[in-house]
Protein backbone atom coordinates (compact mmCIF):
# COMPACT_ATOMS: atom_id res chain seq x y z
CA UNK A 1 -49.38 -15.99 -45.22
CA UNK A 2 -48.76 -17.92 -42.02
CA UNK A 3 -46.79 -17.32 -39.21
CA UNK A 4 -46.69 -14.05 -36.47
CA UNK A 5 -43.17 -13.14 -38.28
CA UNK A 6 -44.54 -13.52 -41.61
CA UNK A 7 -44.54 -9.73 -44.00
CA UNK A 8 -47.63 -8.65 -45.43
CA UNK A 9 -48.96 -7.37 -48.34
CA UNK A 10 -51.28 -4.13 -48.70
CA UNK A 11 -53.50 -7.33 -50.76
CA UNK A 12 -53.58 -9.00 -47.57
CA UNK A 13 -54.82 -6.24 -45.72
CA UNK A 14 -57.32 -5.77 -47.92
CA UNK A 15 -58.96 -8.87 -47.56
CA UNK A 16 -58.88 -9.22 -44.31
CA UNK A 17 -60.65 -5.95 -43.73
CA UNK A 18 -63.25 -7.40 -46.23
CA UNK A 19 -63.59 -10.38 -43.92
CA UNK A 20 -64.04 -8.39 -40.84
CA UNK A 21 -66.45 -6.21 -42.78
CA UNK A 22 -68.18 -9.03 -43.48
CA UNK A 23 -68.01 -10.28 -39.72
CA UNK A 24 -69.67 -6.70 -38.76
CA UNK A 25 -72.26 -6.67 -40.96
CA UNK A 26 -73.07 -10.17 -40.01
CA UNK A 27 -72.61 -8.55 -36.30
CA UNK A 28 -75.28 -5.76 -37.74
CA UNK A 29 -77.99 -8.43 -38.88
CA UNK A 30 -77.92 -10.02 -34.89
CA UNK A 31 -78.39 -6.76 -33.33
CA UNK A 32 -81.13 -5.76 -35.85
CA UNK A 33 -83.08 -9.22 -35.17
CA UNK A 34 -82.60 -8.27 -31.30
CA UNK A 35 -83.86 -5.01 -32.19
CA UNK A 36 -87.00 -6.54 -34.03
CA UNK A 37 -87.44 -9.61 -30.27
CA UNK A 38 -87.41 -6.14 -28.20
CA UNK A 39 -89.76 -4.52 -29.87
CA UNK A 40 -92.01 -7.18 -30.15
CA UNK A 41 -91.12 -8.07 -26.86
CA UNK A 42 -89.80 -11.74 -27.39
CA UNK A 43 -87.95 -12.03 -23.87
CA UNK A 44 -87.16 -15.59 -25.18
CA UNK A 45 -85.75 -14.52 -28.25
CA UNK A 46 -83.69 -11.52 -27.06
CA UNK A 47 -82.28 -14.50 -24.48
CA UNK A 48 -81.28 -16.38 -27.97
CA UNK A 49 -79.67 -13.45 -29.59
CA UNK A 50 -77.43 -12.89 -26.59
CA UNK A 51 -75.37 -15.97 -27.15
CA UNK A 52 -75.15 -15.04 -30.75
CA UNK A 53 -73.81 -11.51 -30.23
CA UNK A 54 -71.53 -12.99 -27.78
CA UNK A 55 -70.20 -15.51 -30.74
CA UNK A 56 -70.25 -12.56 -33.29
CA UNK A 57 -68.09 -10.36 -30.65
CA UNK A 58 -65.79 -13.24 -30.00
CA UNK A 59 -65.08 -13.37 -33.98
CA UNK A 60 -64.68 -9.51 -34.58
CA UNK A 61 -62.00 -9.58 -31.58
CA UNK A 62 -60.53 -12.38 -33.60
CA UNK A 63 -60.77 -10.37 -37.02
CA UNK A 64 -59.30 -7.14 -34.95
CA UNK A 65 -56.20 -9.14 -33.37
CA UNK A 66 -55.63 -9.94 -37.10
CA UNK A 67 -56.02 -6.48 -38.58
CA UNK A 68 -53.52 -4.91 -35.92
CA UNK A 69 -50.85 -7.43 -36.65
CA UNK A 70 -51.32 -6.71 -40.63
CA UNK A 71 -51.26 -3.17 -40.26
CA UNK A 72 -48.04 -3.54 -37.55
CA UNK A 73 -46.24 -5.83 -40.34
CA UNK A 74 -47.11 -3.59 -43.07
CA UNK A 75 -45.50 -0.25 -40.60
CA UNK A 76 -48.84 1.38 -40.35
CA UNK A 77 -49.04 4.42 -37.97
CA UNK A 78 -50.60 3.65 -34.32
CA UNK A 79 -52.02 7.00 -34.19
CA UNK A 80 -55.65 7.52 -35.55
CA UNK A 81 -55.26 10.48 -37.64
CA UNK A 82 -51.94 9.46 -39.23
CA UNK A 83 -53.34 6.28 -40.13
CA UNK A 84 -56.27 7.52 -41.51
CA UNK A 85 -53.80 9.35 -43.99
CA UNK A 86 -52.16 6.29 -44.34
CA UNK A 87 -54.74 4.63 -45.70
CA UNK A 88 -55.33 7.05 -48.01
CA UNK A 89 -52.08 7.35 -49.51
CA UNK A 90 -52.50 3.76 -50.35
CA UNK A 91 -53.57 1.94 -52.93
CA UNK A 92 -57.45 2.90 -53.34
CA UNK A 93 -58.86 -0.95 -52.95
CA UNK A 94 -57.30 -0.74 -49.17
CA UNK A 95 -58.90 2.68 -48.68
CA UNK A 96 -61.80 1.41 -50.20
CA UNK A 97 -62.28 -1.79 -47.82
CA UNK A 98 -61.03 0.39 -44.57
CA UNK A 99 -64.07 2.75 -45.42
CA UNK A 100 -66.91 -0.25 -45.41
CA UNK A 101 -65.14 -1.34 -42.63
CA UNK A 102 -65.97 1.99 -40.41
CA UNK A 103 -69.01 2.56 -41.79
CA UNK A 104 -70.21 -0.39 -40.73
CA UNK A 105 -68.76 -0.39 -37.44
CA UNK A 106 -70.60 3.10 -36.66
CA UNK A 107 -74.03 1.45 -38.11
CA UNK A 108 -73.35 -1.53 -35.72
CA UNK A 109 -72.61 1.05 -32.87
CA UNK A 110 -75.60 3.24 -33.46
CA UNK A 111 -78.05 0.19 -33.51
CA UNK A 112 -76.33 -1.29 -30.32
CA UNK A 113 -76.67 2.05 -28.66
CA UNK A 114 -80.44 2.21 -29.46
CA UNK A 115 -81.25 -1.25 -28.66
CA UNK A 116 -79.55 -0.95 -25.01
CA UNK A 117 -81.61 2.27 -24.47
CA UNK A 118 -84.35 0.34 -25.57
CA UNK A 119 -83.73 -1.87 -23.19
CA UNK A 120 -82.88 0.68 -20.49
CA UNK A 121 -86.40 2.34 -20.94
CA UNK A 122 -88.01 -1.20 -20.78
CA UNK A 123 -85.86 -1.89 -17.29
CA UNK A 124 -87.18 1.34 -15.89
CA UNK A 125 -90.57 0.63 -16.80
CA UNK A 126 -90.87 -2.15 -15.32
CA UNK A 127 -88.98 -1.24 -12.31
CA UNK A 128 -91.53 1.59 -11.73
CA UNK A 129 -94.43 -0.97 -12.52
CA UNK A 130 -93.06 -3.21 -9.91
CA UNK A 131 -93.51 -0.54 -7.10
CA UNK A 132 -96.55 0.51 -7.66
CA UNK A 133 -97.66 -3.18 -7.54
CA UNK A 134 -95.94 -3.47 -4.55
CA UNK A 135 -97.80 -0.63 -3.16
CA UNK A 136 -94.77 0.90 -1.55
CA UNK A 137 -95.23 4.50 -2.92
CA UNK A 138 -91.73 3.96 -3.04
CA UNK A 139 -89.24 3.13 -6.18
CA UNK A 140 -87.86 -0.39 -6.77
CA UNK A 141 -84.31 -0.49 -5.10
CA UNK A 142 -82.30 -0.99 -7.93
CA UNK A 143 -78.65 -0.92 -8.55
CA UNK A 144 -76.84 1.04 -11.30
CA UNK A 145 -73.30 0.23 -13.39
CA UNK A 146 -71.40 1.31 -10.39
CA UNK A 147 -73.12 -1.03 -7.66
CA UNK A 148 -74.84 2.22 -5.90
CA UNK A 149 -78.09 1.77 -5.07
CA UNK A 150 -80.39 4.13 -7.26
CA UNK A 151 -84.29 5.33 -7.64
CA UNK A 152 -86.24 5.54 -10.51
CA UNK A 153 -86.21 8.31 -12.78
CA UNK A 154 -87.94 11.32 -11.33
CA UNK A 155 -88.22 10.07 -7.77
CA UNK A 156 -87.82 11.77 -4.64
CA UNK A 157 -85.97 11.14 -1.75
CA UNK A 158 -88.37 10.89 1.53
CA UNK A 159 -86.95 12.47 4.00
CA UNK A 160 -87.52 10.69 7.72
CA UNK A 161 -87.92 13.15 10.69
């Protein structure tokens, strides 16, 4: 099937939800060797493994863009719960592959979750290391996901009079 005008077939659905499961668990095996660099702390590794899971994200967008046009050709239901009963009411090999498919999405979301509080925990670690070496008494100035200024974990404001 070529072409963005093309039809589709529930077969070719199929496999290309097999491919993209394929892409995520590939996606899964990355994350789980960052998992193993952070816990053995192999900063150079981790470094590695980003450009990799950058690579492996790049392909699963590419495997989603194809997925949503399938599933628009073949008149599937935008909204989650109507196409869940979509799939299935469809022939059981496509409700089969959408199932791997999710399950290993929510594997590769669980492990990407753990290793970025991994990574969190590590961050504040050292952050608090780094003032006490500095001998401030005071936390590392640090900046959160919003570009405020923040304090480690449990610190206290001083208050100046």
């Amino acid at each position: 099937m070529t072409g963005l005008h093309a039809t589709a077939s529930p077969q070719d659905l199929v496999v290309a939800l097999q491919r993209e499961h394929e892409a995520v668990r590939g996606f899964v095996a990355v994350l789980q060797r960052e998992r193993g660099a952070l816990d053995g702390d192999d900063i150079d590794t981790v470094a590695t493994l980003a450009d990799e899971k950058t690579r492996a994200f790049f392909e699963l967008a590419r495997h989603s863009t194809r997925r949503e046009q399938l599933l628009s050709r073949l008149g599937a239901p935008r909204d989650a719960e109507a196409l869940v009963r979509w799939f299935e009411g469809g022939p059981a090999a496509l409700a089969q592959a959408w199932n791997q498919l999710l399950d290993a999405a929510s594997e590769a979301r669980q492990i990407n979750e753990d290793n970025g509080t991994l990574v969190t925990t590590r961050l504040q670690h050292t952050h608090q290391a780094l003032a006490i070496l500095m001998g401030s008494g005071e936390p590392a100035a640090t900046y959160g996901p919003d570009g405020q200024a923040r304090t480690a974990p449990g610190a206290r404001a001083r208050v100046m009079a």
